[in-house]
Protein backbone atom coordinates (compact mmCIF):
# COMPACT_ATOMS: atom_id res chain seq x y z
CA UNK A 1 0.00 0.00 0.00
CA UNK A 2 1.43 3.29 -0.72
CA UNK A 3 2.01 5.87 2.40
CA UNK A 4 -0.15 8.66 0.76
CA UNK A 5 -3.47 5.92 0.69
CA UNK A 6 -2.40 4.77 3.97
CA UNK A 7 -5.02 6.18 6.32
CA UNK A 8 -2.30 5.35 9.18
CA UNK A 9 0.66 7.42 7.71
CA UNK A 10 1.47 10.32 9.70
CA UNK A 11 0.94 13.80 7.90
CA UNK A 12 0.89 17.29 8.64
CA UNK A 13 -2.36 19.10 9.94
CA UNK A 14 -2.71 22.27 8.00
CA UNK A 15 -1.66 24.23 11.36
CA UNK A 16 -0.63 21.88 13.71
CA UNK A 17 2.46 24.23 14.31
CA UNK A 18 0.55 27.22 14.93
CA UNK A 19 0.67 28.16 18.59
CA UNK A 20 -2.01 30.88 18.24
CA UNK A 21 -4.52 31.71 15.97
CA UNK A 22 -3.33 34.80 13.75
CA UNK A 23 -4.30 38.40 14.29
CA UNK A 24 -6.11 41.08 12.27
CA UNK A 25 -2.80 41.98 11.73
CA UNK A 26 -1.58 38.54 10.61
CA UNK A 27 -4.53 38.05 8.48
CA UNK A 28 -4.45 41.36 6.50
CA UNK A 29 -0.54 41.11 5.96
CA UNK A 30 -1.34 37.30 4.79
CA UNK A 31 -3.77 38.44 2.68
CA UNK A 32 -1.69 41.32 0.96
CA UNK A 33 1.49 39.40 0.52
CA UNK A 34 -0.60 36.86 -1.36
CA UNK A 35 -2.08 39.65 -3.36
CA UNK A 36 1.45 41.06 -3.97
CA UNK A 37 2.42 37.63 -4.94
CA UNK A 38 -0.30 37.34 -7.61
CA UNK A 39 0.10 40.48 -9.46
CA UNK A 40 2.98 42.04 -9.02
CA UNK A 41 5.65 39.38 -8.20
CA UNK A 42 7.73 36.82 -5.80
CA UNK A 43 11.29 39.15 -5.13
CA UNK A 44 11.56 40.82 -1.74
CA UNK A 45 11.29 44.27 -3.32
CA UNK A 46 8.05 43.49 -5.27
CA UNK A 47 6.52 42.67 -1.72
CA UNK A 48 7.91 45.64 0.31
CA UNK A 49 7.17 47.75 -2.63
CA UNK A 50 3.86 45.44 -2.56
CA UNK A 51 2.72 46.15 0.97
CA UNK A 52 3.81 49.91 0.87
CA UNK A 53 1.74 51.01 -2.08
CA UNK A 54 -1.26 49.24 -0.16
CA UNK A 55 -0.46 51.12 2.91
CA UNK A 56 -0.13 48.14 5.12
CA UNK A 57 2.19 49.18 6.99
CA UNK A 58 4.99 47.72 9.32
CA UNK A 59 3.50 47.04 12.72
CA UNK A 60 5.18 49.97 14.16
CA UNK A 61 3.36 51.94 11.69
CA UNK A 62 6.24 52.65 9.59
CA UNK A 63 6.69 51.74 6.15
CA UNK A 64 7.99 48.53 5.03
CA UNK A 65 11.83 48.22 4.28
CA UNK A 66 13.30 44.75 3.22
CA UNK A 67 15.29 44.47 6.60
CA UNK A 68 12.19 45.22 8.41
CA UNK A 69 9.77 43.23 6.29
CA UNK A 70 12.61 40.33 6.95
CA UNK A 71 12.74 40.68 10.99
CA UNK A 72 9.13 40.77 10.61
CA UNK A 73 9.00 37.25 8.80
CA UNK A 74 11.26 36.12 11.54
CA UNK A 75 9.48 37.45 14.66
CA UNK A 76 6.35 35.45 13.15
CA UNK A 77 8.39 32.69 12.29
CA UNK A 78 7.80 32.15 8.55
């Protein structure tokens, strides 16, 4: 029997590691990264440039550079 018909196989819950569930915040900068992703591209500075032209801004209310938009991705842990 192959492991992915095997009812008994382990596999990964869609948010099994998720230790809380996500924000407004979380949701809206999910939401417009995904958007950024879709029409305007995948680099780092298509989704700063991305998330600024939206105004969603940094969570310190600033606007989004690429070292803040990556210590951001950190803190959340993506």
């Amino acid at each position: 029997m192959s492991t992915a018909t095997d009812p008994t196989w382990p596999y990964l819950e869609i948010h099994q590691s998720r230790t809380h569930e996500p924000s407004p915040y979380e949701y809206k900068l999910a939401a417009t990264i995904e958007e950024v992703f879709t029409k305007e591209g995948h680099e780092l500075a298509d989704v700063v440039r991305g998330l600024n032209a939206r105004q969603v801004h940094a969570p310190d209310g600033a606007a989004w550079t690429e070292d803040s938009f990556r210590a951001e991705m950190h803190r959340l842990g993506a």
